[in-house]
Protein backbone atom coordinates (compact mmCIF):
# COMPACT_ATOMS: atom_id res chain seq x y z
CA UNK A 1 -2.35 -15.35 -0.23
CA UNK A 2 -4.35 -14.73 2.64
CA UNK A 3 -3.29 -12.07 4.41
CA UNK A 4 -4.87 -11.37 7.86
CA UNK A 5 -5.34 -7.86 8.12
CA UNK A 6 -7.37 -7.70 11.56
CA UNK A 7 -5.44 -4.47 12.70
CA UNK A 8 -7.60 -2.59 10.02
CA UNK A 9 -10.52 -1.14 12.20
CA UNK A 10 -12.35 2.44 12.16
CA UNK A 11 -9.42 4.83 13.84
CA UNK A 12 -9.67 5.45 17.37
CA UNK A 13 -8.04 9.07 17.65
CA UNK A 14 -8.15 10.99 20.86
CA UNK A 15 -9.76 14.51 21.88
CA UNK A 16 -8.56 16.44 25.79
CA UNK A 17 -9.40 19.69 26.47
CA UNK A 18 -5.72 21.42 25.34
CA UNK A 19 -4.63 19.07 22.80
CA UNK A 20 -5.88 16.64 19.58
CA UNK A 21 -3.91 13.94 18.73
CA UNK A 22 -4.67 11.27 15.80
CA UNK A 23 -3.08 7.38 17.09
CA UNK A 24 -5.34 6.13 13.58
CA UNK A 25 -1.96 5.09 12.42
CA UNK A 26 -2.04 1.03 13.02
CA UNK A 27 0.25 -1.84 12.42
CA UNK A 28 -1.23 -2.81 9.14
CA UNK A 29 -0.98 0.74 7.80
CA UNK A 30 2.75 0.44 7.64
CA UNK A 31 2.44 -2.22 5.34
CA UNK A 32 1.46 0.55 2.73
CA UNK A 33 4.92 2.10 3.28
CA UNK A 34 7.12 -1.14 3.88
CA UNK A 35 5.47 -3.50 1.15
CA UNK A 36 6.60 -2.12 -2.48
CA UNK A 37 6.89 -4.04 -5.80
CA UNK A 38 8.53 -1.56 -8.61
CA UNK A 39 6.93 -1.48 -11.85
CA UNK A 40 8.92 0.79 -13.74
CA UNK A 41 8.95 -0.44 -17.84
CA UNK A 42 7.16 -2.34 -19.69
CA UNK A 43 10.24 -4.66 -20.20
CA UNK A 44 10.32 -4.91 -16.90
CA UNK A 45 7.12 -5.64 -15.86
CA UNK A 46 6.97 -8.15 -19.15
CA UNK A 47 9.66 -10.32 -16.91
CA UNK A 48 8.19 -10.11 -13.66
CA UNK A 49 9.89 -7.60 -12.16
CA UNK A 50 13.10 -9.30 -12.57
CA UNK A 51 15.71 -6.62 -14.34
CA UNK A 52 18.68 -6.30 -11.72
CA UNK A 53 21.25 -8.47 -13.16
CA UNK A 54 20.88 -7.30 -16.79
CA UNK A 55 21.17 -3.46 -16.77
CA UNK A 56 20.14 -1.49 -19.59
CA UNK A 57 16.79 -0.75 -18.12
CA UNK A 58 15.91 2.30 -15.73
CA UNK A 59 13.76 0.13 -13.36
CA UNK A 60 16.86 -1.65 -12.18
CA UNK A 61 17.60 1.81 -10.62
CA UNK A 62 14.80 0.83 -7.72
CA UNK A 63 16.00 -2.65 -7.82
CA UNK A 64 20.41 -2.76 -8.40
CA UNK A 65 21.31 0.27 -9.45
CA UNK A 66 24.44 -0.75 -10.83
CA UNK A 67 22.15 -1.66 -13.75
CA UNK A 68 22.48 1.76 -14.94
CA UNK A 69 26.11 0.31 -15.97
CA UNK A 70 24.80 -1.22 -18.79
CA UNK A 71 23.78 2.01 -21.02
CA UNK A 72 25.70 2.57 -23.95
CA UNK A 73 23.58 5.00 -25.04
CA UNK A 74 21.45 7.90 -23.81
CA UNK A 75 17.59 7.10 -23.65
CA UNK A 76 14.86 8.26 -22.84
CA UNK A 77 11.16 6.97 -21.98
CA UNK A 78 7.55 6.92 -20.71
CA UNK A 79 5.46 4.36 -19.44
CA UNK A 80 1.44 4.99 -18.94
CA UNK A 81 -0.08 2.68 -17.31
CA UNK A 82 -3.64 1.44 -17.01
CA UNK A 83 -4.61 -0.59 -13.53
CA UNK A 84 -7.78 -2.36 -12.96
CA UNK A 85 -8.73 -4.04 -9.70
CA UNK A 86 -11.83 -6.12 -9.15
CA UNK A 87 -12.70 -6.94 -5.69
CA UNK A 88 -15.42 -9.17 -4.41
CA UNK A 89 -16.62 -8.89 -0.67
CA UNK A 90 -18.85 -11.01 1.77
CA UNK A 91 -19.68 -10.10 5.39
CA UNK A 92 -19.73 -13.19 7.74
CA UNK A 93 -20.39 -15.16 5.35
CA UNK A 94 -23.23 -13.39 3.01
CA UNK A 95 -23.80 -13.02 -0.29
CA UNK A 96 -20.51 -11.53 -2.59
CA UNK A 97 -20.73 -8.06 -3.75
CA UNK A 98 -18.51 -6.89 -6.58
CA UNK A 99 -16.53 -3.46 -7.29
CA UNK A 100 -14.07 -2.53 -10.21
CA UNK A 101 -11.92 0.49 -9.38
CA UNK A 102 -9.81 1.25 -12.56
CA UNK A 103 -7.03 4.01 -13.05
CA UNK A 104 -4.50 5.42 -15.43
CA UNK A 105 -1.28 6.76 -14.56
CA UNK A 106 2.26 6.72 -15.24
CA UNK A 107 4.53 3.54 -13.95
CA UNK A 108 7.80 5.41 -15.48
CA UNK A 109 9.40 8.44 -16.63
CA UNK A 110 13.06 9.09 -16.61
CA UNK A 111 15.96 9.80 -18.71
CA UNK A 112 19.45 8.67 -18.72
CA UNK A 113 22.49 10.46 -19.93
CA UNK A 114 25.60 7.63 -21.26
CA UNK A 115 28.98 8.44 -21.73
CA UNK A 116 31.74 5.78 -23.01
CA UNK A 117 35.09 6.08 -24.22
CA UNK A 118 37.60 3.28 -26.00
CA UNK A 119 40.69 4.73 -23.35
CA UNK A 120 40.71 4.11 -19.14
CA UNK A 121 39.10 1.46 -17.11
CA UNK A 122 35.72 2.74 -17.26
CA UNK A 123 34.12 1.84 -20.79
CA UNK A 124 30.37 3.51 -19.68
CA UNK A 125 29.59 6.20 -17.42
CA UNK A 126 25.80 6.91 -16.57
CA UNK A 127 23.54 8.88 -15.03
CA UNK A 128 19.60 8.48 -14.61
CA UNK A 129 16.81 11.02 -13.49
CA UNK A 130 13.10 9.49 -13.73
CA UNK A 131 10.00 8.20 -12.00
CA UNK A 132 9.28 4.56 -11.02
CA UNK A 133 6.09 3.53 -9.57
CA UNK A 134 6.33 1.34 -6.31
CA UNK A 135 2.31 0.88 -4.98
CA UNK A 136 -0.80 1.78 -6.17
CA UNK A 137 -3.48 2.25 -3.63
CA UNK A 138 -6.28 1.74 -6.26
CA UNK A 139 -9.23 -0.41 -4.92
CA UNK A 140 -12.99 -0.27 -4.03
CA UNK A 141 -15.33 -2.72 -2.51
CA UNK A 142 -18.90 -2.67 -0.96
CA UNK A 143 -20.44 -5.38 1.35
CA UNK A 144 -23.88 -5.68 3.22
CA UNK A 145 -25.29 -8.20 5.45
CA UNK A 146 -27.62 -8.48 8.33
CA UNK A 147 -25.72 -9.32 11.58
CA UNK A 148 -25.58 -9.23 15.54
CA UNK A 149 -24.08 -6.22 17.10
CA UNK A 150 -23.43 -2.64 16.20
CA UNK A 151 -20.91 0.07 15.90
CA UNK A 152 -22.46 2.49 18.44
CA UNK A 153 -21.10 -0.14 21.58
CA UNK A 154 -17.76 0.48 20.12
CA UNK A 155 -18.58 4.16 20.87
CA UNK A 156 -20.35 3.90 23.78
CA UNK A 157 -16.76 1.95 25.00
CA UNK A 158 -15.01 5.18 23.53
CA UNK A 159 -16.72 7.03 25.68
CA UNK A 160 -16.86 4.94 29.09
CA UNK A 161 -15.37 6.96 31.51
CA UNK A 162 -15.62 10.34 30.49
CA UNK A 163 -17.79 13.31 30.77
CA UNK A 164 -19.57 14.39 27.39
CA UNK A 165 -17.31 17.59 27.34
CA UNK A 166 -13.87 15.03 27.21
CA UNK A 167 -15.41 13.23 24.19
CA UNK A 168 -13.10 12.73 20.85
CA UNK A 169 -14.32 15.00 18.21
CA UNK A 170 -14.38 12.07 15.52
CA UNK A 171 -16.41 8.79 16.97
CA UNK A 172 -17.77 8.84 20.12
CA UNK A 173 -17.93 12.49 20.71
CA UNK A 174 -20.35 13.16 17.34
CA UNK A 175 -22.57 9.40 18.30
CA UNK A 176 -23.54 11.48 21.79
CA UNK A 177 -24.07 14.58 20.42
CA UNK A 178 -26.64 13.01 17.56
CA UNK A 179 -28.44 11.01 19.87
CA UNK A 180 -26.96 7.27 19.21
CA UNK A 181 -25.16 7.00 23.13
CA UNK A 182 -26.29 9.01 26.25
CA UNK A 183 -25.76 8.95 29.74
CA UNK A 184 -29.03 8.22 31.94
CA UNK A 185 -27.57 8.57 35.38
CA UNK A 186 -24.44 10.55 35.06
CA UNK A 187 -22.18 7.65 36.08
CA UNK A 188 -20.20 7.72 32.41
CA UNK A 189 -21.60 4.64 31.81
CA UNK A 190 -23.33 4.77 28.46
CA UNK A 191 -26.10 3.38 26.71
CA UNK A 192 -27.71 2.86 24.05
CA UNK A 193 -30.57 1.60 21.91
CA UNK A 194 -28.89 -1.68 21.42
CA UNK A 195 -28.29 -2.71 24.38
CA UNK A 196 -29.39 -5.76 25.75
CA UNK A 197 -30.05 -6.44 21.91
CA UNK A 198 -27.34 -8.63 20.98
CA UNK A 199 -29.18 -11.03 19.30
CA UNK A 200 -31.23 -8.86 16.86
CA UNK A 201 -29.54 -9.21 13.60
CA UNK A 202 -30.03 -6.22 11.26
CA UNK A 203 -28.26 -4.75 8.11
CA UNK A 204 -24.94 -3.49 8.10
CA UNK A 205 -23.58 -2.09 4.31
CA UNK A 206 -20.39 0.04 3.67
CA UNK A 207 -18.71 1.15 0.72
CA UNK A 208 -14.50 1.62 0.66
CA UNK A 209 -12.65 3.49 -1.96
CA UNK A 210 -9.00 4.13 -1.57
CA UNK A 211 -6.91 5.41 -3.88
CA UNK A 212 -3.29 6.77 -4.59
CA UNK A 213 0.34 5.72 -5.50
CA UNK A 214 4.17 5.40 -3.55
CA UNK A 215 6.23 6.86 -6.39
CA UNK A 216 10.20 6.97 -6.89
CA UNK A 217 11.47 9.86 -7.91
CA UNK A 218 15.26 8.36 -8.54
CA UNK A 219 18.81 9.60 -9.50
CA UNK A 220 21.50 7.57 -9.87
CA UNK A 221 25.18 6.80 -11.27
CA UNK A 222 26.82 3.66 -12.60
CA UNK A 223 29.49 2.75 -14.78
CA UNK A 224 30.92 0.33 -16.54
CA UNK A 225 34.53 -0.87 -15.22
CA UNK A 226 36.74 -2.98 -17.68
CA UNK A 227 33.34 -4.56 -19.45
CA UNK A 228 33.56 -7.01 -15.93
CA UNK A 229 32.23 -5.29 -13.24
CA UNK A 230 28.86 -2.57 -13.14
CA UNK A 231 28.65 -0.29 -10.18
CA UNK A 232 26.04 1.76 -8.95
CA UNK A 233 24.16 3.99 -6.48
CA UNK A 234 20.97 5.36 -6.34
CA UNK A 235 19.11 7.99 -4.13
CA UNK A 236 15.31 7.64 -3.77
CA UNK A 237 13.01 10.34 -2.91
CA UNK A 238 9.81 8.57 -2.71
CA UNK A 239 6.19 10.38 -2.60
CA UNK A 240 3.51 9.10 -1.20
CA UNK A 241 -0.26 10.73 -1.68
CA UNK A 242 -3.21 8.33 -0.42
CA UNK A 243 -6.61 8.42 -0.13
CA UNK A 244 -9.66 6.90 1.84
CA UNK A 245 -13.38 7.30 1.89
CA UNK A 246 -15.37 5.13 4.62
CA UNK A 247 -19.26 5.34 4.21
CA UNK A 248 -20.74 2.74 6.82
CA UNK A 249 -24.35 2.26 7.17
CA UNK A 250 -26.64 0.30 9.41
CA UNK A 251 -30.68 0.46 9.16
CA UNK A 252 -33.63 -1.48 11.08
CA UNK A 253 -36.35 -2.35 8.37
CA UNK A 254 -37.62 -5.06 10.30
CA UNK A 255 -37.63 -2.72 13.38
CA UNK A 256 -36.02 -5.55 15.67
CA UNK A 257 -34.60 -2.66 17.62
CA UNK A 258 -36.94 -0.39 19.44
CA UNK A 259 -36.29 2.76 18.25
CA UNK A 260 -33.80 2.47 16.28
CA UNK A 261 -34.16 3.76 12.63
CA UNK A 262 -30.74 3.88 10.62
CA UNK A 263 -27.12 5.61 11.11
CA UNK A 264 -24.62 6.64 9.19
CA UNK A 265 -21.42 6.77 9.34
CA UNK A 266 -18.67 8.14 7.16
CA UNK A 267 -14.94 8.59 7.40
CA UNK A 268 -12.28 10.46 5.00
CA UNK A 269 -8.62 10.30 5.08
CA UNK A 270 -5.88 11.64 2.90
CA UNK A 271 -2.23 11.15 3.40
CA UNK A 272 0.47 13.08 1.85
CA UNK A 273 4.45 12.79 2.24
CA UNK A 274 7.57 12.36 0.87
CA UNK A 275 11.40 10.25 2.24
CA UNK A 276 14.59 9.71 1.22
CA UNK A 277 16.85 6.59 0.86
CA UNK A 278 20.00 5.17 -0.71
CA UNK A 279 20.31 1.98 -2.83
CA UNK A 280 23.98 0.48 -3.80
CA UNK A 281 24.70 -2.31 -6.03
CA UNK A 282 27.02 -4.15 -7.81
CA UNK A 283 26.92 -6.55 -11.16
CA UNK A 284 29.48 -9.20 -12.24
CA UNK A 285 30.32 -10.56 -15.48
CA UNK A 286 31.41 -13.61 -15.23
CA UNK A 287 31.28 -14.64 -19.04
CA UNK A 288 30.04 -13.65 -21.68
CA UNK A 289 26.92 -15.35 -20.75
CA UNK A 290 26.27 -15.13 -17.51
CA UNK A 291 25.75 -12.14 -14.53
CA UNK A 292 25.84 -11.99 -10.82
CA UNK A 293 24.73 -9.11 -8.35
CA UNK A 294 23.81 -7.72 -5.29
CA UNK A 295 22.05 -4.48 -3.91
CA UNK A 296 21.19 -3.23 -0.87
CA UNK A 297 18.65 -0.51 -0.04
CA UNK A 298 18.65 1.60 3.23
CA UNK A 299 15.54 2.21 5.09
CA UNK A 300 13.37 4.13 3.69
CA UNK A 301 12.59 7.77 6.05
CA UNK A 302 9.25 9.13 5.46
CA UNK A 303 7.73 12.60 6.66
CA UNK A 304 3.87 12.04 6.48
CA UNK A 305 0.51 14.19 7.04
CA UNK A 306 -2.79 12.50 7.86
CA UNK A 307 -5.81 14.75 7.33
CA UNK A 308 -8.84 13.19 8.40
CA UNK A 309 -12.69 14.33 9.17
CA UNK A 310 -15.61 12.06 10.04
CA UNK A 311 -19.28 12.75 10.22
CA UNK A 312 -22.24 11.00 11.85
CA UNK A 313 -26.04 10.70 11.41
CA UNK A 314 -28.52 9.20 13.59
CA UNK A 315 -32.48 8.51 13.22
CA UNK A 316 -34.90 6.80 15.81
CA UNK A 317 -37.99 7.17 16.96
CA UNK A 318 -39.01 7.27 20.30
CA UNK A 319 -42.44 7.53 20.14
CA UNK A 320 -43.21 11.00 19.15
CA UNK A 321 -41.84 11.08 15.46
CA UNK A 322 -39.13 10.49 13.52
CA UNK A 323 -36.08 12.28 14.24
CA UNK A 324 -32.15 12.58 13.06
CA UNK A 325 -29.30 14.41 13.95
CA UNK A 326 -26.05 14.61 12.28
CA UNK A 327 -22.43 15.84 13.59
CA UNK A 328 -19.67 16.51 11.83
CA UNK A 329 -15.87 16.45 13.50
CA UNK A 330 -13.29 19.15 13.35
CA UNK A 331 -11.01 18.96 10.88
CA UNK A 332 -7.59 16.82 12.03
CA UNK A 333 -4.87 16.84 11.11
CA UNK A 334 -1.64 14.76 12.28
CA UNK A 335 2.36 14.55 10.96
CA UNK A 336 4.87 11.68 11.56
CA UNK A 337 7.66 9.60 10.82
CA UNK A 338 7.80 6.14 9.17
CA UNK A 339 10.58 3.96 8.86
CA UNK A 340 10.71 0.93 5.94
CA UNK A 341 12.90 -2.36 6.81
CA UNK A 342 16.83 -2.51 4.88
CA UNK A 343 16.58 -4.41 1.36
CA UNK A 344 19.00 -7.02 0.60
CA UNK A 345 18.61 -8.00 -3.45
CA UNK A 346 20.68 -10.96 -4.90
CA UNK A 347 20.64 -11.15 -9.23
CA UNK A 348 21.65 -13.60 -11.56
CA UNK A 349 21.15 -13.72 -15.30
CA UNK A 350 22.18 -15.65 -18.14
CA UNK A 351 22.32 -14.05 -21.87
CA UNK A 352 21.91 -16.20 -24.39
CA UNK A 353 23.34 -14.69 -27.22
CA UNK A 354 21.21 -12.87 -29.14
CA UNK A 355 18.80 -15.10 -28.76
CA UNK A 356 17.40 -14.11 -25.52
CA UNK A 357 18.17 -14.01 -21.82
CA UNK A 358 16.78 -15.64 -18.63
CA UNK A 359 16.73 -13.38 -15.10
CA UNK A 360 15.77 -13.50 -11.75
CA UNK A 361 15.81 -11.63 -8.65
CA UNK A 362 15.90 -12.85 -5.64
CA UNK A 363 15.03 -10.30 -2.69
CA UNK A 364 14.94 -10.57 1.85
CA UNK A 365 13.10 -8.00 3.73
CA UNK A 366 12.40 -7.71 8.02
CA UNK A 367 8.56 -6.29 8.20
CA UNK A 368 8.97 -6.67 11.54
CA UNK A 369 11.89 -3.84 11.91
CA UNK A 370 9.26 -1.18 10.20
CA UNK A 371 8.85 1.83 12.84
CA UNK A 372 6.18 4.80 13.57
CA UNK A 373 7.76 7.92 14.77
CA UNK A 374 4.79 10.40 16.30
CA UNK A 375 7.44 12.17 18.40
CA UNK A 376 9.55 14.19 15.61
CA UNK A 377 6.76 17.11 15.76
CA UNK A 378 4.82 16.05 18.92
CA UNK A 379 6.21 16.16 22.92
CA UNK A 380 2.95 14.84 24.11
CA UNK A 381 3.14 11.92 26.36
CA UNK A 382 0.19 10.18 24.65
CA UNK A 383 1.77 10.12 21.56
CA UNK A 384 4.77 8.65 22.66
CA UNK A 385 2.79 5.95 24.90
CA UNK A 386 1.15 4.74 21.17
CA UNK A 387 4.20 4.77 19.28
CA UNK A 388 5.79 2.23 21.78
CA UNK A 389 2.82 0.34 21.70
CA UNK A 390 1.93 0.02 18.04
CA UNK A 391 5.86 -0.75 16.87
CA UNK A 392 5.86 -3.80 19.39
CA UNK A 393 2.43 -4.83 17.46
CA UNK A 394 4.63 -4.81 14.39
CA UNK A 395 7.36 -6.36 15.74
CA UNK A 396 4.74 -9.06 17.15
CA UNK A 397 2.17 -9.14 13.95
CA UNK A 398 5.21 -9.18 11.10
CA UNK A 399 8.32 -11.34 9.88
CA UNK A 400 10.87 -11.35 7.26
CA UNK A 401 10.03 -12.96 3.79
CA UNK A 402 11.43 -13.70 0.39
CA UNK A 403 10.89 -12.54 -2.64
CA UNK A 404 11.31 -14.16 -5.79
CA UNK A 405 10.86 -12.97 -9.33
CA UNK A 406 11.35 -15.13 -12.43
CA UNK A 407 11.54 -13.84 -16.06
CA UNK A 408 12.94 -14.16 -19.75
CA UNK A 409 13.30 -12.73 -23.19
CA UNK A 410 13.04 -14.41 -26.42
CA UNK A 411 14.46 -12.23 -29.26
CA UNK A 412 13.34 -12.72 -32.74
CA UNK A 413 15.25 -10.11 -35.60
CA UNK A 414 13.44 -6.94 -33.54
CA UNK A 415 10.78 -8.40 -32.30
CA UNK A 416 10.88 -9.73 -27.92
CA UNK A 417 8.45 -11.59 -26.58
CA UNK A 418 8.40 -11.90 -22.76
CA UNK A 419 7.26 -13.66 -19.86
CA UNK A 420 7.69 -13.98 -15.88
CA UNK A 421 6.56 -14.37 -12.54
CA UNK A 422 6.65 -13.41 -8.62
CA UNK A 423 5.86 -15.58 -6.03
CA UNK A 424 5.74 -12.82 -3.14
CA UNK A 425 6.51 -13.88 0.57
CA UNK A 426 4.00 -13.02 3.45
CA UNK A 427 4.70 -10.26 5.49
CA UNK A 428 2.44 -11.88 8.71
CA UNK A 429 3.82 -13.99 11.20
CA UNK A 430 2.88 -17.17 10.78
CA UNK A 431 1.83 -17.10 7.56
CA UNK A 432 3.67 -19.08 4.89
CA UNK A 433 1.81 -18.73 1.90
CA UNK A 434 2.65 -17.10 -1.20
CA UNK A 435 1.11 -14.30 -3.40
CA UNK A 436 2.23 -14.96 -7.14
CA UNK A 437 2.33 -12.65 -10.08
CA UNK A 438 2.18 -14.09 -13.64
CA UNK A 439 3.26 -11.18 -16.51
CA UNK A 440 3.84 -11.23 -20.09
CA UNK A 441 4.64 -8.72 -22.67
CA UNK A 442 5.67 -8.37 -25.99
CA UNK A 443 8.31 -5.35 -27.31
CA UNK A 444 9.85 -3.77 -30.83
CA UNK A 445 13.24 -2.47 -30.62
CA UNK A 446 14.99 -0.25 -33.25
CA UNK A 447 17.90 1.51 -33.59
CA UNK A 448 16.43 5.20 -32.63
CA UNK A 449 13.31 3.71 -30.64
CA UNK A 450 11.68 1.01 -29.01
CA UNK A 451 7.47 0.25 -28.05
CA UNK A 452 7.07 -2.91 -25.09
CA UNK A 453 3.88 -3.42 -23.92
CA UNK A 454 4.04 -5.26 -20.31
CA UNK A 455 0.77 -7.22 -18.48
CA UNK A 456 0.13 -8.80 -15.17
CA UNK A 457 -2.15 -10.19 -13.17
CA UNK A 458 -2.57 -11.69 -9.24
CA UNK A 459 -5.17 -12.80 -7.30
CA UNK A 460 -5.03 -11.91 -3.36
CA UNK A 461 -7.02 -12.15 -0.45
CA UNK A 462 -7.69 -10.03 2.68
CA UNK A 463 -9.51 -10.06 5.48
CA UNK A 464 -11.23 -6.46 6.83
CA UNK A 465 -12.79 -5.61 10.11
CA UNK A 466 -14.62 -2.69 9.63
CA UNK A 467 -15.03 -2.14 13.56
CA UNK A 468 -13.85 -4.33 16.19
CA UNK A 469 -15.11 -4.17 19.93
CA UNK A 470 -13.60 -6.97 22.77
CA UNK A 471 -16.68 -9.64 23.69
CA UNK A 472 -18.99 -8.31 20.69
CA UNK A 473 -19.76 -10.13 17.46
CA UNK A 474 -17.14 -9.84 14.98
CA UNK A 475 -17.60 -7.99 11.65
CA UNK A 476 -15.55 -9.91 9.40
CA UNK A 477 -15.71 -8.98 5.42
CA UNK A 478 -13.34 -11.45 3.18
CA UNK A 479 -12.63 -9.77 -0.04
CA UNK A 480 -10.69 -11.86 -2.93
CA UNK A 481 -8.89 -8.82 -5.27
CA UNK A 482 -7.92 -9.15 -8.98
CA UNK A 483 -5.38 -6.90 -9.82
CA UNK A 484 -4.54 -6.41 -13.27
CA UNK A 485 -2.04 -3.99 -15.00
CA UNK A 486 -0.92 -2.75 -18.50
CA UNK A 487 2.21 -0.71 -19.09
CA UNK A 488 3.19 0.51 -22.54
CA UNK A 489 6.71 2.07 -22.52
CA UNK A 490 7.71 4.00 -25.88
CA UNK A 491 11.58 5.53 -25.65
CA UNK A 492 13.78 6.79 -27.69
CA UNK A 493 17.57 6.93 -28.10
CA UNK A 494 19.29 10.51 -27.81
C-alpha cells in the first residue's frame, strides 16, 4: 500500500521569551495512536487476526470481547514474540540503502478465571486479566543522495522575522548560534551560505531508528447464556512508550558551495503515556455450526508526554581555517491529549465439527474523527491556535476504511494447522489501495497444555520527507518495509 506520509517533516516547535511550547505533534503522528492491529496469540495471529466470532481465545478480548464467553476452563498463557523489519530507502530517486531493525518482546500475557455450572441460564462465567500487543514501532532505515537544496533555508524561514534573542531553542535558534544562518543587515532577513545556490547538488544522508510498542493491558467479563448467546465487555488501558532518533547529515566534498564544509543535524524524541477505553460485544449461535457477532469499541483517551532535544553542528571555511560550532537545545518537554476514532467489528464463523473452523472479521473505522488535545494542561493561545489547525488537517488528510481479516483451522487428532490473511484499508483520503497480511501457524493442544507457533508477513510502502520548505526542492525518500513476525504462545489449563 502506498501510503503518503508527507506530513512527516523535522518538528517545527516554538520558543517566546515566557513560554516553550512543542506543536511537533502532526497529522500523521496520530496514525501511531489511531491505526492498531492486535496480535495477541499465536492462534490468533496463525488466522490472521481473525478470532472474534469463535471465543476461547484471550485476543478476542481487544477484538469482541464476548469471546471470553467461550472458556470452559481457566487458562493461562504467554506469547514472546520475535519482530523483524527490513526497510529499503532511496532519496529522489538514488541508489536503495537497506536496514534490518529486529526485536523481541511479548505479544500476550494474560490469564482467565472460568466458572460454569449445569443449573441457571448462564452455563460459563469468565473473567480475563492480560496483555495484548496492538503496534510495534520497530523500524530503521538510512538513505543518502546528492541533491539541490538544503535544510538550513528551512531554518533561515524559521527564523524570518525575528530577532536572534526570539529564536526556538531546537532548529533555527541552534543553526544561528553555530554559524549556518546570520543576519547581515539587521532587517531579520537571513542568509546563508546557500543561497543563491539552488542548483549545486551535494550529499544529503540520514539515519532513522524508531522504536517502541501500543500495548493493552485488558480486563474483561463474559458469559455464556443458555449455550446461544456470549456476552461481553472489556476495559482497555493501553500504554504507549515510543522512541525516535533523527541523525541528518549534509557535507560538500566537491566544495560546490563556497564555504560550506558539512552539518549535522540530530533529533531525539521519546513518548510515553497511557488511556482508557471500553469494548462491548456480543456472539450468536445460530447452530451448532455456525456464529455471528458484533463489537464496538469507544474511543480510545490517551494522556501523552513528548520529551524531545535536538543538537546542531556546523563547519565552513571562510577563508581563514576551518571552523565548527555545535549547539545543543534545552531539554523540552510537552503533555497532551489524543483521541482514537469508535470501532465497529462484525464476526462470523463456521465450526466444522471437529474438523476445523473457518473465521473472519470484518472491521469500519473514521481516521478522520482522530483528535489532538494540547489544551488539557496548556491555556496558551498558541497551543490552542495548532490544535484547531492540525485536527482539520486530519479531518482533510484521512477517511474511514475497512478492514478485513480471513482465517481457518484444520484439526488433525491434536495437531492444528493454520492459515489467514488481512487485507487492511487505507487510512488517506483518496487512497484505495490495500495493505495485506498473509499468516500461518501451526499448534499442539492437550488436555493440561497447548504450544501454537503463529507467522506473518506484509510488505508496505511509505513515503518520508525528511524536511519540507514551500518553493524549495523536495526531499523525498521512498522506503518499501518488510515486516515479519513470530509468536509462540505456550498455556496451560488451571
Amino acid at each position: 500500500m502506498k501510503k503518503f506520509l508527507g506530513a512527516i517533516y523535522l518538528s517545527t516547535i516554538l520558543l517566546t521569551f515566557s513560554h516553550q511550547t512543542a506543536n511537533s505533534q502532526t497529522a500523521s503522528d496520530i496514525l501511531r495512536y489511531a491505526y492498531t492491529n492486535p496480535q495477541g496469540t499465536a492462534r490468533a495471529m496463525g488466522i490472521g487476526g481473525a478470532i472474534g466470532g469463535l471465543g476461547g481465545d484471550f485476543t478476542s478480548l481487544s477484538i469482541n470481547p464476548a469471546g471470553i464467553g467461550g472458556y470452559w476452563k481457566s487458562e493461562f498463557m504467554i506469547s514472546p514474540v520475535f519482530i523483524a523489519n527490513n526497510t529499503k530507502s532511496s532519496l529522489n530517486g538514488g541508489l536503495e540503502s537497506q536496514e534490518l531493525a529486529r526485536k523481541f518482546g511479548f505479544s500476550n500475557v494474560g490469564i482467565v478465571f472460568s466458572n460454569t455450572s449445569d443449573r441457571g441460564a448462564w452455563k460459563s462465567v469468565s473473567m480475563g486479566i492480560g496483555l495484548n500487543k496492538l503496534s510495534s514501532f520497530n523500524q530503521e532505515f538510512f538513505y543518502q543522495n546528492e541533491t539541490q537544496g538544503s535544510i538550513v533555508n528551512r531554518f533561515a524561514g524559521l527564523a524570518f522575522g525575528l530577532t536572534p534573542d526570539q529564536l526556538d531553542g531546537f532548529e533555527a535558534g541552534p543553526a544561528y548560534s553555530s554559524g549556518a544562518i546570520y543576519d547581515i543587515g539587521s532587517d531579520l532577513i537571513y542568509e546563508s551560505d546557500f543561497d543563491n545556490e539552488d542548483q549545486e547538488v551535494f550529499r544529503k544522508n540520514q539515519l532513522v531508528k524508531t522504536e517502541g510498542y501500543n500495548n493493552e493491558l485488558v480486563i474483561g467479563f463474559g458469559g455464556n447464556l443458555k449455550n446461544k448467546v456470549l456476552l461481553g465487555g472489556a476495559i482497555g488501558v493501553p500504554f504507549v512508550s515510543y522512541s525516535s532518533e533523527k541523525n541528518y547529515q549534509e557535507s560538500d566534498e566537491a566544495d560546490v558551495i563556497p564555504a560550506f564544509n558539512e552539518l549535522q543535524f540530530n533529533e531525539y524524541l521519546t513518548t510515553e503515556g497511557k488511556g482508557i477505553n471500553l469494548k462491548l460485544g456480543a456472539i450468536v449461535k445460530l447452530n451448532n455450526d455456525i456464529r455471528l457477532g458484533a463489537a464496538v469499541h469507544s474511543p480510545t483517551y490517551l494522556t501523552l508526554t513528548d520529551r524531545f532535544t535536538t543538537d546542531f553542528t556546523y563547519a565552513y571555511n571562510e577563508g581563514s581555517g576551518d571552523e565548527s560550532f555545535t549547539n545543543e537545545s534545552p531539554d523540552g518537554e510537552f503533555e497532551y491529549g489524543v483521541s482514537t476514532p469508535w470501532k465497529v467489528v462484525a464476526n462470523a464463523a463456521w465450526i466444522i465439527g471437529k474438523k476445523g473452523f473457518i473465521s473472519t472479521d470484518i472491521e469500519y473505522v473514521d481516521y478522520a474523527s482522530a483528535k489532538y488535545d494540547f489544551t488539557t494542561n496548556s491555556d496558551n493561545v498558541e497551543d490552542r491556535i495548532y490544535q484547531d489547525e492540525i485536527n482539520a488537517q486530519i479531518k482533510d488528510l484521512y477517511k474511514s476504511a475497512i478492514n478485513v481479516r480471513l482465517g481457518g483451522e484444520l484439526a488433525y487428532e491434536g495437531f492444528r494447522f493454520r492459515a489467514g490473511g488481512q487485507l487492511l484499508g487505507s487510512p488517506f483520503a483518496g487512497d484505495n489501495t490495500l495493505e495485506s497480511v498473509l499468516s500461518a501457524g501451526i499448534g499442539v493442544r492437550g488436555n493440561r497444555a497447548f504450544l501454537d507457533i503463529g507467522f506473518n508477513h506484509s510488505s508496505v510502502s511509505e513515503r518520508y520527507l525528511p524536511y519540507r520548505i514551500a518553493g524549495a526542492p523536495l526531499q523525498t525518500v521512498d522506503n518499501k518495509i518488510g515486516k515479519n513476525q513470530v509468536v509462540v504462545t505456550v498455556g496451560f489449563k488451571i
